[in-house]
N, C-alpha and C. Protein backbone atom coordinates (compact mmCIF):
# COMPACT_ATOMS: atom_id res chain seq x y z
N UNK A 1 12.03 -32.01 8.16
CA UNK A 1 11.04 -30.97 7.84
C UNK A 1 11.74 -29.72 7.34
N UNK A 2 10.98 -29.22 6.20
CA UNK A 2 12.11 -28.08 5.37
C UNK A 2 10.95 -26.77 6.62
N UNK A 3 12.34 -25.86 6.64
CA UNK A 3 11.95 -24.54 7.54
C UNK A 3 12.28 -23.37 7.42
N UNK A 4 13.43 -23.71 5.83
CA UNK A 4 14.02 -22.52 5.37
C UNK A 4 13.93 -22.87 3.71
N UNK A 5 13.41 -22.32 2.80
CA UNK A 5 13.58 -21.81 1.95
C UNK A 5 14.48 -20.83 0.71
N UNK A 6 15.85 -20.93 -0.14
CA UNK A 6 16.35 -20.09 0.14
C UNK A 6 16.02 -20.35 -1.87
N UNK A 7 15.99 -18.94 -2.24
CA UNK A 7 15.54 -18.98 -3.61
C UNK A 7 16.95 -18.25 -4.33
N UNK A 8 17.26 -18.54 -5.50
CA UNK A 8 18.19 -17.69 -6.14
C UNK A 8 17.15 -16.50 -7.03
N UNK A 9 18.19 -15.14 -7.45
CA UNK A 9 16.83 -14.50 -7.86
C UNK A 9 17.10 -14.34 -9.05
N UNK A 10 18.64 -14.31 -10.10
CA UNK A 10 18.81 -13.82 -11.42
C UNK A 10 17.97 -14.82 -12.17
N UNK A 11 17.14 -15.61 -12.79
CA UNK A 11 16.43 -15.86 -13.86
C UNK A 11 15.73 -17.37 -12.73
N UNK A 12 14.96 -16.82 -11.66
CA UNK A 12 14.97 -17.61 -11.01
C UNK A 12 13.05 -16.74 -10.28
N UNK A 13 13.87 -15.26 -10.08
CA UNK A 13 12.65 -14.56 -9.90
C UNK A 13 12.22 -13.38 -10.43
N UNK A 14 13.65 -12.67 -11.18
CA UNK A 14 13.33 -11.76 -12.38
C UNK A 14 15.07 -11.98 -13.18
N UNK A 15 14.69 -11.36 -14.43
CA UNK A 15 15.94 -11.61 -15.00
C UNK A 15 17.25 -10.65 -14.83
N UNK A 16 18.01 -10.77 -14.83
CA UNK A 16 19.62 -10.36 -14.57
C UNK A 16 20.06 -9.87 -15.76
N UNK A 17 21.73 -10.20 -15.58
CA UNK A 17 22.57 -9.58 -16.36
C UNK A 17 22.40 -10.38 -18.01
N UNK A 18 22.19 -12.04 -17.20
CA UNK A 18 21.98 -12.65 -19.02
C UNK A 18 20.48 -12.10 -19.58
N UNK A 19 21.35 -11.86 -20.74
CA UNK A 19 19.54 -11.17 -21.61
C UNK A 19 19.82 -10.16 -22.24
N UNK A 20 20.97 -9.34 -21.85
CA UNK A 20 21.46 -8.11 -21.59
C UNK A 20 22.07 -7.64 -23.56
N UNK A 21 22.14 -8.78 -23.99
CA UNK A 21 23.18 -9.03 -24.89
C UNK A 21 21.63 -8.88 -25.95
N UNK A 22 20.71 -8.90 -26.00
CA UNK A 22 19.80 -8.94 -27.15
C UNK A 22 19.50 -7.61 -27.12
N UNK A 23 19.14 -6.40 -25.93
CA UNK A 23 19.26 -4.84 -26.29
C UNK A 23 19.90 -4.53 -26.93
N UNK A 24 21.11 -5.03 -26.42
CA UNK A 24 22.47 -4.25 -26.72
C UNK A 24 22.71 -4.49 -28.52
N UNK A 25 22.56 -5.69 -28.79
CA UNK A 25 22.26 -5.69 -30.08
C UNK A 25 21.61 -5.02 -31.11
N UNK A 26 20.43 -4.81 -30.37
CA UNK A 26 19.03 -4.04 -30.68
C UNK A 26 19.73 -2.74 -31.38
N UNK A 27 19.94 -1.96 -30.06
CA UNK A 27 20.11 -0.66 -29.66
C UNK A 27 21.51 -0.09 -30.51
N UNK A 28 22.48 -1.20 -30.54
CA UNK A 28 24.26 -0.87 -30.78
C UNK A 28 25.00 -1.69 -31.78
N UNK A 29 24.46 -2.49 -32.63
CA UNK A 29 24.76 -3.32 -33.05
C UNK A 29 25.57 -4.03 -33.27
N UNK A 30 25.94 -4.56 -31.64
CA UNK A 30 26.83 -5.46 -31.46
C UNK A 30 26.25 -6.65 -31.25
N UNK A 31 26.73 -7.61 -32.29
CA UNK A 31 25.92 -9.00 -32.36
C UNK A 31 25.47 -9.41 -30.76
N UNK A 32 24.80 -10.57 -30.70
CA UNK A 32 24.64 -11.28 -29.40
C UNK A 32 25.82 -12.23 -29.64
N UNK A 33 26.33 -12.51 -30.30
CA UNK A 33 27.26 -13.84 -30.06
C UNK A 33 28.68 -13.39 -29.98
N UNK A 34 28.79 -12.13 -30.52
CA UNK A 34 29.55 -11.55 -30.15
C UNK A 34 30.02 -10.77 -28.85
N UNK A 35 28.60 -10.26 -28.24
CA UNK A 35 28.56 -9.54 -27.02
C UNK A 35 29.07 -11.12 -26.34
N UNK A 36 28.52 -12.25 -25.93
CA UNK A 36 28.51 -13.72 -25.45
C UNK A 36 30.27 -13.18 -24.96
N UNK A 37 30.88 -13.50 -26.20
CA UNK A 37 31.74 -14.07 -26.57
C UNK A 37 32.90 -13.27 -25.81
N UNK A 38 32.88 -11.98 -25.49
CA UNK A 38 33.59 -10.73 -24.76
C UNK A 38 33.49 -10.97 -23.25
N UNK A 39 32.28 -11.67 -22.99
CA UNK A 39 31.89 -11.94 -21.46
C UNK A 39 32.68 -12.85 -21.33
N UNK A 40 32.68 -14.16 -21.95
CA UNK A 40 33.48 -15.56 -22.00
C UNK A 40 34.94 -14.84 -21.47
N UNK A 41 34.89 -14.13 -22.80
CA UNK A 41 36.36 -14.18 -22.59
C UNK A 41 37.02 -13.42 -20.98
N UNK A 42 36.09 -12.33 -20.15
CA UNK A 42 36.43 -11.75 -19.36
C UNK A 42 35.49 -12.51 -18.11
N UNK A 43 35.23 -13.42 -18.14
CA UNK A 43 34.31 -14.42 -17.08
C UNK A 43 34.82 -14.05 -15.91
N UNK A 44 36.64 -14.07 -15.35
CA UNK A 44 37.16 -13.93 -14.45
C UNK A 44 36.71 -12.78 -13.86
N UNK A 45 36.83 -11.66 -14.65
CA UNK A 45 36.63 -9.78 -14.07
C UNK A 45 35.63 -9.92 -13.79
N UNK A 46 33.88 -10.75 -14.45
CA UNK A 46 32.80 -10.78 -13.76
C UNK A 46 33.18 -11.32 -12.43
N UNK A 47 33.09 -12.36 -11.98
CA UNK A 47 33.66 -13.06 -11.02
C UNK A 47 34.10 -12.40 -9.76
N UNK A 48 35.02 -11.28 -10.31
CA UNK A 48 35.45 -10.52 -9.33
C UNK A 48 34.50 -9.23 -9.13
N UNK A 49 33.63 -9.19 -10.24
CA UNK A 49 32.63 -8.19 -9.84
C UNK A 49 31.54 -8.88 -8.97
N UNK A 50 31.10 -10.04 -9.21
CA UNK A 50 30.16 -10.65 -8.28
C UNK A 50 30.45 -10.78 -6.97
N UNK A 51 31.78 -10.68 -6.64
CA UNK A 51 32.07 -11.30 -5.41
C UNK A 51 32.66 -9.99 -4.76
N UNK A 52 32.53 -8.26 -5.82
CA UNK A 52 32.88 -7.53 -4.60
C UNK A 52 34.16 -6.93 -4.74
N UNK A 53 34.79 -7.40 -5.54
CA UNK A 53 36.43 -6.83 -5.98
C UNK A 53 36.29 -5.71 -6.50
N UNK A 54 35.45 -5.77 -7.55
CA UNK A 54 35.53 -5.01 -8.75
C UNK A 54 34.25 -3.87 -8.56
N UNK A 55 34.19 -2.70 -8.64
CA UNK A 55 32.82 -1.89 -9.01
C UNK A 55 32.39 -2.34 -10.74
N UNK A 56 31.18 -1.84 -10.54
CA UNK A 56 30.66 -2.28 -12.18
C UNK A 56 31.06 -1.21 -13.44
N UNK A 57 31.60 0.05 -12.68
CA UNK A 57 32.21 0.94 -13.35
C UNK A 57 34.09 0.31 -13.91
N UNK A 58 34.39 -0.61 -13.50
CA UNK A 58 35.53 -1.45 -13.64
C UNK A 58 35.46 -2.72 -14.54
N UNK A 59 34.54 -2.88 -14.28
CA UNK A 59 34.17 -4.11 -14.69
C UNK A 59 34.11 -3.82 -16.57
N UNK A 60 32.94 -2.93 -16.23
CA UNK A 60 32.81 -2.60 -18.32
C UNK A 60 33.84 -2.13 -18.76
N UNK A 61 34.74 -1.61 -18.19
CA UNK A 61 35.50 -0.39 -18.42
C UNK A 61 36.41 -1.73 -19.00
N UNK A 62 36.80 -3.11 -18.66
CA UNK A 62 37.81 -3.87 -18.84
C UNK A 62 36.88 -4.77 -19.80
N UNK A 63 35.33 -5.18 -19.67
CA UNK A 63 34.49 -6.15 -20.74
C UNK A 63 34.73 -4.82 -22.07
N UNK A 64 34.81 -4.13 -21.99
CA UNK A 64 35.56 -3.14 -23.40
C UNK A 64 36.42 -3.22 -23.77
N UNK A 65 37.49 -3.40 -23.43
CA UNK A 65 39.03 -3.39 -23.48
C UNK A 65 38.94 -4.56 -24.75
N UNK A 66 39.87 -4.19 -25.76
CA UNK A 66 40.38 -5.26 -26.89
C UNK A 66 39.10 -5.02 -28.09
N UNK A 67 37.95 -4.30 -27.97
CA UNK A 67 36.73 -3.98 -28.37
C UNK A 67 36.87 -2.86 -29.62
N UNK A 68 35.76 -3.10 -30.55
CA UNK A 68 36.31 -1.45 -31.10
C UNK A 68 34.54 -1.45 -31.64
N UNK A 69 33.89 -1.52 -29.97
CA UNK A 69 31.89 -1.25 -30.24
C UNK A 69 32.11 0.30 -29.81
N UNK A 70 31.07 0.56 -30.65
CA UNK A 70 30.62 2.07 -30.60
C UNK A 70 29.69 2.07 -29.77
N UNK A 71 30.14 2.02 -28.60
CA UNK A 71 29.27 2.34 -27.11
C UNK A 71 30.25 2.62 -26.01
N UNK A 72 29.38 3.04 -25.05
CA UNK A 72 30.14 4.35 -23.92
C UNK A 72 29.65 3.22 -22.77
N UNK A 73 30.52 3.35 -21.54
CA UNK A 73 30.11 2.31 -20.39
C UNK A 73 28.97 3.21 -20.07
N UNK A 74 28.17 4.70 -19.84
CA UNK A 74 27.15 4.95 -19.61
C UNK A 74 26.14 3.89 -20.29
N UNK A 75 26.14 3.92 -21.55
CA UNK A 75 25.18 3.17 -22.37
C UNK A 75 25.19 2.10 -22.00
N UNK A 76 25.84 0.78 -21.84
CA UNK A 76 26.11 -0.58 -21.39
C UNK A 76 25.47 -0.28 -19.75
N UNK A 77 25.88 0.80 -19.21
CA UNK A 77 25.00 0.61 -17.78
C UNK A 77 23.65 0.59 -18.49
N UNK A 78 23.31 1.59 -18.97
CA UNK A 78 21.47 1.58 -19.47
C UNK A 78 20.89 0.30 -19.87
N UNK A 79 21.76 -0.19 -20.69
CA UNK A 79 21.40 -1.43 -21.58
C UNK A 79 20.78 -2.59 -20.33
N UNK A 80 22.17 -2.26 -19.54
CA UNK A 80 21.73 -3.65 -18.85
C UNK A 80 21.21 -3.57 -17.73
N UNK A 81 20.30 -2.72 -17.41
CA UNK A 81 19.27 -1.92 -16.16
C UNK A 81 18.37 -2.01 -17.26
N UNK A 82 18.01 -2.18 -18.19
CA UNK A 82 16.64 -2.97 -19.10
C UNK A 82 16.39 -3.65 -19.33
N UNK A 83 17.69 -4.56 -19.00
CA UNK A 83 16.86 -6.01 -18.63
C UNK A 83 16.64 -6.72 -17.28
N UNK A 84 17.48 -5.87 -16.20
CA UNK A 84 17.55 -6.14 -14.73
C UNK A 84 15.54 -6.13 -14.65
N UNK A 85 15.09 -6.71 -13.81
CA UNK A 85 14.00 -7.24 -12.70
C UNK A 85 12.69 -7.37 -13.80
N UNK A 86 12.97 -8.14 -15.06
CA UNK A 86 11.81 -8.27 -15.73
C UNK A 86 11.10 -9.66 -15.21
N UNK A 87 10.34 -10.15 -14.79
CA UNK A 87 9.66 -11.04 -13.60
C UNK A 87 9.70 -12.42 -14.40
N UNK A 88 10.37 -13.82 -13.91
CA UNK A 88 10.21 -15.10 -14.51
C UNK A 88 8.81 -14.76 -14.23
N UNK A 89 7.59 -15.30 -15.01
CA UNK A 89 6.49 -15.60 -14.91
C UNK A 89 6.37 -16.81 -13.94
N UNK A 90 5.43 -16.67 -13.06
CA UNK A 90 5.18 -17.15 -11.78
C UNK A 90 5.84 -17.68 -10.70
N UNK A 91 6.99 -17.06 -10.81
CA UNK A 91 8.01 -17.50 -9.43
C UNK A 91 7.41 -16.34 -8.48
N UNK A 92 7.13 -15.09 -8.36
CA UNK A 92 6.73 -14.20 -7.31
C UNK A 92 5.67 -14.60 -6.85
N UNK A 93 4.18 -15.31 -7.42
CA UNK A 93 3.38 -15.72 -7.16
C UNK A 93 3.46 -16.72 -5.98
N UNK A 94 4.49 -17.67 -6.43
CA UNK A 94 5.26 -19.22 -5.59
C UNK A 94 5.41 -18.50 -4.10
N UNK A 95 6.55 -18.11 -4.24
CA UNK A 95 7.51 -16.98 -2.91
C UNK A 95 5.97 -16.81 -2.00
N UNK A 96 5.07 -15.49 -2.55
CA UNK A 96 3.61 -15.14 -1.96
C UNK A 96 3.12 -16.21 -1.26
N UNK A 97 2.65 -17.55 -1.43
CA UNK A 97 1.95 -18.49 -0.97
C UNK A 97 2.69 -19.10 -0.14
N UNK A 98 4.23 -19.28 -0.82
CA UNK A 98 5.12 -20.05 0.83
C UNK A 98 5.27 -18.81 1.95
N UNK A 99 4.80 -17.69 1.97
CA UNK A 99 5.06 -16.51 2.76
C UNK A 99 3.71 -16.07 3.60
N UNK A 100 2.78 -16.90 2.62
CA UNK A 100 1.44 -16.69 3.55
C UNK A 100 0.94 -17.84 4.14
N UNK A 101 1.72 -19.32 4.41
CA UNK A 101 1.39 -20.10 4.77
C UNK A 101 2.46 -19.73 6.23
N UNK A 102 3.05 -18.76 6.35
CA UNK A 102 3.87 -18.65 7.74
C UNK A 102 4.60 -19.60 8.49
N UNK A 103 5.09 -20.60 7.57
CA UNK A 103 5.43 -22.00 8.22
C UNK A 103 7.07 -21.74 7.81
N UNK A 104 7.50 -20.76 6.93
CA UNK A 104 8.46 -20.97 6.34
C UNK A 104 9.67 -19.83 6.53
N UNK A 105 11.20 -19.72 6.85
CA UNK A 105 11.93 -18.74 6.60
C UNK A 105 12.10 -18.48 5.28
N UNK A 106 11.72 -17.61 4.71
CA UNK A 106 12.66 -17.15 2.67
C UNK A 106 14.10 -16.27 2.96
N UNK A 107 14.76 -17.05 2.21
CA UNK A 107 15.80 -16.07 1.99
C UNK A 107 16.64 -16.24 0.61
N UNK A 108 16.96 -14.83 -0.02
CA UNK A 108 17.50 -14.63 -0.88
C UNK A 108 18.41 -14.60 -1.04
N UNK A 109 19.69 -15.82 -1.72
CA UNK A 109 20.67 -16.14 -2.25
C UNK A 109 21.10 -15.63 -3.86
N UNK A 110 22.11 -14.87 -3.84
CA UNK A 110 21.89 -13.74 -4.90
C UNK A 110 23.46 -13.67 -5.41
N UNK A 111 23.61 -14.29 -6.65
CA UNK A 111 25.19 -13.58 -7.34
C UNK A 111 25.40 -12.16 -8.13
N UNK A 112 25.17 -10.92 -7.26
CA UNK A 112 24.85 -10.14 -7.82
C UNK A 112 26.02 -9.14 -7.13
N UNK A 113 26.11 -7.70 -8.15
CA UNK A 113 26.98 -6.49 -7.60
C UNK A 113 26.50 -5.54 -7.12
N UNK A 114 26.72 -4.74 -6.89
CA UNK A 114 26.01 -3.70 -5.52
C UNK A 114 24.98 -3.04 -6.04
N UNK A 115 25.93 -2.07 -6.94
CA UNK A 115 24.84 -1.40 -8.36
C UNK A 115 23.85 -1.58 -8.12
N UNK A 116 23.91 -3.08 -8.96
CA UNK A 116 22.70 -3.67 -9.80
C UNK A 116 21.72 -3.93 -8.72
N UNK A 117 21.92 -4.73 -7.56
CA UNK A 117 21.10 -4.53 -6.58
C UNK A 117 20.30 -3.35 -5.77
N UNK A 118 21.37 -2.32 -5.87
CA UNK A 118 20.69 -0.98 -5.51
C UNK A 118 19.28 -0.92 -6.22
N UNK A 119 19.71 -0.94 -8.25
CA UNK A 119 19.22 -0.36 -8.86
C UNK A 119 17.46 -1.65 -8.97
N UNK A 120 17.64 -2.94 -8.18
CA UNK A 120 16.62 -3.78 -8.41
C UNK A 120 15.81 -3.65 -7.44
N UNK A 121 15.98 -3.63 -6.20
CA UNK A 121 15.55 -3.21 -5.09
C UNK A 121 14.85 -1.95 -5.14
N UNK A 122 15.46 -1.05 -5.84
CA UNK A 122 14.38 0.23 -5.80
C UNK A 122 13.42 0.24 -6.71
N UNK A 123 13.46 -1.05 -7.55
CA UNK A 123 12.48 -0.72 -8.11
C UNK A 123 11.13 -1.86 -8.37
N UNK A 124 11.69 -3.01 -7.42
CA UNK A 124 11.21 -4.33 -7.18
C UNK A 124 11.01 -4.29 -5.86
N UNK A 125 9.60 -3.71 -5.43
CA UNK A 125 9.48 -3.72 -3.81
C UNK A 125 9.46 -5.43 -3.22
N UNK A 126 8.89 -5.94 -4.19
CA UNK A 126 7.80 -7.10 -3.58
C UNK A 126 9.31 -8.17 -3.10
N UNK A 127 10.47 -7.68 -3.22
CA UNK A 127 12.09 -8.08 -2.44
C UNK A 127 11.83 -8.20 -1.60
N UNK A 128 10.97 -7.08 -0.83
CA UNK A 128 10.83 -7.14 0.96
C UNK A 128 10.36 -8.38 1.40
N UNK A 129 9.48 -8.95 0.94
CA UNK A 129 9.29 -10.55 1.12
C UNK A 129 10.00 -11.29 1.70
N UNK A 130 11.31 -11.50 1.42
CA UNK A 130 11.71 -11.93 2.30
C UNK A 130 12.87 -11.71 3.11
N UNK A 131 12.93 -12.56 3.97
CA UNK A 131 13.14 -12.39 5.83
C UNK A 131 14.96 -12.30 5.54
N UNK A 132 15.52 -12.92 4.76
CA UNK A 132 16.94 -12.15 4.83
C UNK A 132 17.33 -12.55 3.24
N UNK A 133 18.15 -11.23 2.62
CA UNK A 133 19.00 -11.38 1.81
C UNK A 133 20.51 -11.74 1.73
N UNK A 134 20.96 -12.57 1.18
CA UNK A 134 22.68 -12.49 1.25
C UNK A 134 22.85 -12.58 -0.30
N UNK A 135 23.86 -11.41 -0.34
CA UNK A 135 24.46 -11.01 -1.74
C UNK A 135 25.86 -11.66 -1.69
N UNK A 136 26.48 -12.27 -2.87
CA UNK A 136 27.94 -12.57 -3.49
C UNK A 136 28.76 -11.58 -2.68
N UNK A 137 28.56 -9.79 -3.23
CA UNK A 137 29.41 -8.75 -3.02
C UNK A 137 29.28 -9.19 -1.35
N UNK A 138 28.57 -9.16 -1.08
CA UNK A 138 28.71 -9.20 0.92
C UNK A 138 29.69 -9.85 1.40
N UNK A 139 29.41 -10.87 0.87
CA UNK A 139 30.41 -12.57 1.71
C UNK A 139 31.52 -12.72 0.88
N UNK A 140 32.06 -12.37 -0.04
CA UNK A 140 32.73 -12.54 -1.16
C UNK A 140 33.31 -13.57 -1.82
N UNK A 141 32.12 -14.36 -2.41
CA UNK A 141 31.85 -15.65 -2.65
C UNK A 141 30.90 -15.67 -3.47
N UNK A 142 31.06 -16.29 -4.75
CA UNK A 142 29.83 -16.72 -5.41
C UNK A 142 28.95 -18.07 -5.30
N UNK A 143 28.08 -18.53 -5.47
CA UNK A 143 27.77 -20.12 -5.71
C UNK A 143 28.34 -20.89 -6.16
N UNK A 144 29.22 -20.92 -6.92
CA UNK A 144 29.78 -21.63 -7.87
C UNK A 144 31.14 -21.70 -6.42
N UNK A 145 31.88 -21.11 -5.74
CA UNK A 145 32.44 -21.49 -4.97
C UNK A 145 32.34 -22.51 -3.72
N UNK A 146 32.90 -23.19 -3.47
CA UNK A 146 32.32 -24.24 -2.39
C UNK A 146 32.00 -23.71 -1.16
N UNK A 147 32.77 -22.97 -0.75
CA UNK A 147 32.90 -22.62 0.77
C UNK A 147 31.34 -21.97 1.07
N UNK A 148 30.73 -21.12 -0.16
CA UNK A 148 29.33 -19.91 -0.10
C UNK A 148 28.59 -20.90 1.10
N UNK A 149 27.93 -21.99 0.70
CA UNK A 149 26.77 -22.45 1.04
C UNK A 149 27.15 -22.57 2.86
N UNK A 150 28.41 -22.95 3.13
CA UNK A 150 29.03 -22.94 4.75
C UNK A 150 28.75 -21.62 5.11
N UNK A 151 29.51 -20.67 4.31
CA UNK A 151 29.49 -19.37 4.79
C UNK A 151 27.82 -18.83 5.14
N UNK A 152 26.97 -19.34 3.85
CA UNK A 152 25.09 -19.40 3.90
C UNK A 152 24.79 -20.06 5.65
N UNK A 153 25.05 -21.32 5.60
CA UNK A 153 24.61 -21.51 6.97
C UNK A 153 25.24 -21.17 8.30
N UNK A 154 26.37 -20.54 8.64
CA UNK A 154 26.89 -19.76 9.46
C UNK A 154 26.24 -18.46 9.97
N UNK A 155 26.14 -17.61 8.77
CA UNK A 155 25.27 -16.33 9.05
C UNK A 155 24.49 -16.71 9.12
N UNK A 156 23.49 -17.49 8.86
CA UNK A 156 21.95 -17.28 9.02
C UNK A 156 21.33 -18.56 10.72
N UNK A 157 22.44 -18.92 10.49
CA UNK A 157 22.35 -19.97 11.77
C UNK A 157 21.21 -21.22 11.64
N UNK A 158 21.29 -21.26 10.02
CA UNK A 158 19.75 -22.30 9.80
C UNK A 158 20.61 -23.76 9.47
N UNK A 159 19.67 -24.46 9.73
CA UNK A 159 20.28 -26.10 9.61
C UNK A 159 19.88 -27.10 8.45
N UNK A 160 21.00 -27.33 7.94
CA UNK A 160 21.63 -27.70 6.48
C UNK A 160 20.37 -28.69 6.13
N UNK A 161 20.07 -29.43 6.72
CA UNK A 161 18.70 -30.44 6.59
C UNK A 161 17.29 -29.99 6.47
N UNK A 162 17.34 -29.21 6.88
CA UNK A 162 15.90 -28.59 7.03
C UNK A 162 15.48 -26.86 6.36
N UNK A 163 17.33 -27.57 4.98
CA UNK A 163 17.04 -25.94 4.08
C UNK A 163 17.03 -26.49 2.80
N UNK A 164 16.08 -25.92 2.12
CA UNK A 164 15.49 -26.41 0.43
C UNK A 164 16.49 -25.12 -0.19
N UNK A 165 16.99 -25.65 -1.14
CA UNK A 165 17.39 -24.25 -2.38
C UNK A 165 17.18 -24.55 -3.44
N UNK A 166 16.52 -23.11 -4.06
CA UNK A 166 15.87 -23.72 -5.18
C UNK A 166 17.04 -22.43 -6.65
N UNK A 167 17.61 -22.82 -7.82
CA UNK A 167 19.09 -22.37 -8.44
C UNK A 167 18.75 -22.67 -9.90
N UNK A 168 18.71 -22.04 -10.87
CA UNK A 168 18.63 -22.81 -12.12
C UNK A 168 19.96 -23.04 -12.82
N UNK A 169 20.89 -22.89 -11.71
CA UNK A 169 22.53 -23.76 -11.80
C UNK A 169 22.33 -24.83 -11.56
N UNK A 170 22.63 -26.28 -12.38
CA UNK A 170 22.57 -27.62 -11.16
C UNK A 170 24.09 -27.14 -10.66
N UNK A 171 25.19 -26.82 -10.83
CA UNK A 171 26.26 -26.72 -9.91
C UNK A 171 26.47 -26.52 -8.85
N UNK A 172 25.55 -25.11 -8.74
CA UNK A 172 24.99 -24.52 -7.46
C UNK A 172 24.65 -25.10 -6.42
N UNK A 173 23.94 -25.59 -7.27
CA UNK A 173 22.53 -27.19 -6.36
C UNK A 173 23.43 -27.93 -5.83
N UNK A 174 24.37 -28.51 -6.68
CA UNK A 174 25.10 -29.35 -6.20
C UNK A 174 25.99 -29.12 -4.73
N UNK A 175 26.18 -28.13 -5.03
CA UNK A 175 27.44 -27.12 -3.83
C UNK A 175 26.73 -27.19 -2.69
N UNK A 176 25.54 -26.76 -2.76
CA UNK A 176 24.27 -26.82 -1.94
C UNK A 176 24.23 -28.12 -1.26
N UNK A 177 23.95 -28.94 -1.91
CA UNK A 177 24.02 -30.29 -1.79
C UNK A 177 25.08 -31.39 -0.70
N UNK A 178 25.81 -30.46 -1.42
CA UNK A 178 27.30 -30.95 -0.85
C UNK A 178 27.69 -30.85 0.58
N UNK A 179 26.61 -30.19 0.76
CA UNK A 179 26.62 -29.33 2.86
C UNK A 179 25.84 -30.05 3.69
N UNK A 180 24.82 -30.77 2.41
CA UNK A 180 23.63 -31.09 3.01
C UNK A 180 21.95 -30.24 2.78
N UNK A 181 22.28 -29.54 2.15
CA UNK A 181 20.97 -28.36 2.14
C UNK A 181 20.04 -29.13 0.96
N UNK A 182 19.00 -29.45 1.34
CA UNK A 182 18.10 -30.25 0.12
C UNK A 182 18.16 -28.87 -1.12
N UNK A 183 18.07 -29.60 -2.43
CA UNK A 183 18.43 -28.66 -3.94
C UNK A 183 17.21 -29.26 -4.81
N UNK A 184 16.57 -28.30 -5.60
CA UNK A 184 15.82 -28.18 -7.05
C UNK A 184 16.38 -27.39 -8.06
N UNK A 185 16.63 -27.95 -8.88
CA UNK A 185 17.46 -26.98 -10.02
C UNK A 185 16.33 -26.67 -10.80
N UNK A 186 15.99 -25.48 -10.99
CA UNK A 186 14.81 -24.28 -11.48
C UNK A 186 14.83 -24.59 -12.75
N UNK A 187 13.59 -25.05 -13.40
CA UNK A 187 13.57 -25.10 -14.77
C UNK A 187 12.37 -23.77 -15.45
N UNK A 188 11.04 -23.73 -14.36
CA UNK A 188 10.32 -22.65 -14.48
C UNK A 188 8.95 -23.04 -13.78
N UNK A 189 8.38 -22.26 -13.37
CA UNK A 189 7.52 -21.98 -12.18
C UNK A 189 6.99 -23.12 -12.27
N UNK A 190 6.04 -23.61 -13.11
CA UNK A 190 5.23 -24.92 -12.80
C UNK A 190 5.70 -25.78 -12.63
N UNK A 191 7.01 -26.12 -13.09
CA UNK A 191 7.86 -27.54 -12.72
C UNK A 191 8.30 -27.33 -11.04
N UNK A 192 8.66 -25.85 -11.12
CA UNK A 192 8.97 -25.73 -9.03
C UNK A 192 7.54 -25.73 -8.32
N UNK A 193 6.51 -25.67 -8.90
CA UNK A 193 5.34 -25.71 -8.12
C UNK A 193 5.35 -27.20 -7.88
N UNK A 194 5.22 -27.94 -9.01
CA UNK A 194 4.66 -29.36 -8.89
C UNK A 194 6.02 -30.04 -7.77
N UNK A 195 7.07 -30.00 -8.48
CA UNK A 195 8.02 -30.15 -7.11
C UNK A 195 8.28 -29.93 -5.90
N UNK A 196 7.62 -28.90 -5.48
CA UNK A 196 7.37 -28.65 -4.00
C UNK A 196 5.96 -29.27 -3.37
N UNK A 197 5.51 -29.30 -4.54
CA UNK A 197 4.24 -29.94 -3.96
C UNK A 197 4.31 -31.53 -3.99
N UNK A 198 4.90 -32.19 -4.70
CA UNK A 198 4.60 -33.44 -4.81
C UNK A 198 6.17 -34.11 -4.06
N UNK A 199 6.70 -33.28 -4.17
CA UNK A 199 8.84 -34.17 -3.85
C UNK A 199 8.54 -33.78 -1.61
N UNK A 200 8.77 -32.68 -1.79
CA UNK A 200 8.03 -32.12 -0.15
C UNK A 200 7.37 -31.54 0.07
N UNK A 201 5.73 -31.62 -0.25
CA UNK A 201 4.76 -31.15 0.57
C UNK A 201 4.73 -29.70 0.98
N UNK A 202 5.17 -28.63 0.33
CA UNK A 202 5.29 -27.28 1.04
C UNK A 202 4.15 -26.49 0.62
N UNK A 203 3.39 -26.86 -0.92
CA UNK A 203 2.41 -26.24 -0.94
C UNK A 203 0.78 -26.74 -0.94
């Protein structure tokens, strides 16, 4: 019997850092495949920003480096706080109904940096929803690392069988998986509706 719930939230329940790259285009005209292509290349320094090493004032300051865009890390903060908490269409709706059926723990599994969380949280109440958050920066671990999902069921003291995660990483899922924690890899709200409803019964 599932009793915990644990949702990822970057393009899962509003959108994140990817996306970030079509303003910035907009606004600075630095291609998107080009912006892509600067991230690629500095994947690691994210990495260490997700997990807490790095402030996000560090982070751009080095996704600049080798660059010659006519933009200021102020601006790149702006850019990408316009695309932070724009809502997947009907995942908040989902969350609401497993939260009013009271049968269920939610908790938020999140590869995110402090910042950005500050800056989503203040402005995305309907977060309070649920019953515990764990951030990357906290535990200092992303999903994509094996150990997260151990470190996930340690703190929260919930049991690996009777926890659904729902990731639009299958890697994630997999990692997940790998502990034992039942996995849906997120394609978009109606496919996680019909899946919860028809794979286990939750709605």
């Amino acid at each position: 019997m599932i009793k915990n719930i644990i949702f990822d939230l970057s393009e899962v329940i509003i959108s994140g850092y990817h996306g970030a790259e079509e303003i910035i285009e907009h606004q600075y005209a630095i291609s998107e495949e080009e912006f892509k292509k600067q991230k690629f290349l500095k994947y690691e320094y994210f990495l260490d920003l997700m997990r807490g090493k790095l402030s996000e004032e560090e982070y751009l300051e080095e996704l600049l480096q080798g660059t010659n865009w006519n933009i200021s890390i102020e601006q790149l903060k702006t850019a990408i706080r316009q695309n932070l908490n724009q809502p997947v269409p009907g995942t908040m709706e989902i969350v609401k109904q497993l939260k009013a059926k009271g049968s269920y723990q939610l908790i938020l599994l999140s590869d995110h940096t402090k910042e950005w969380v500050e800056y989503i949280e203040e402005n995305n109440k309907d977060l309070k929803i649920f019953d515990k958050k764990i951030f990357s920066y906290d535990i200092g671990a992303v999903k994509s690392d094996k150990q997260t999902f151990k470190i996930v069921l340690e703190q929260t003291g919930i049991v690996a069988d009777e926890t659904l995660f729902i990731d639009d990483y299958e890697k994630n899922v997999k990692n997940a998986e790998a502990v034992r924690i039942h996995g849906i890899v997120f394609e978009n709200a109606e496919q996680l509706r019909k899946t919860l409803s028809s794979e286990y019964n939750l709605l």
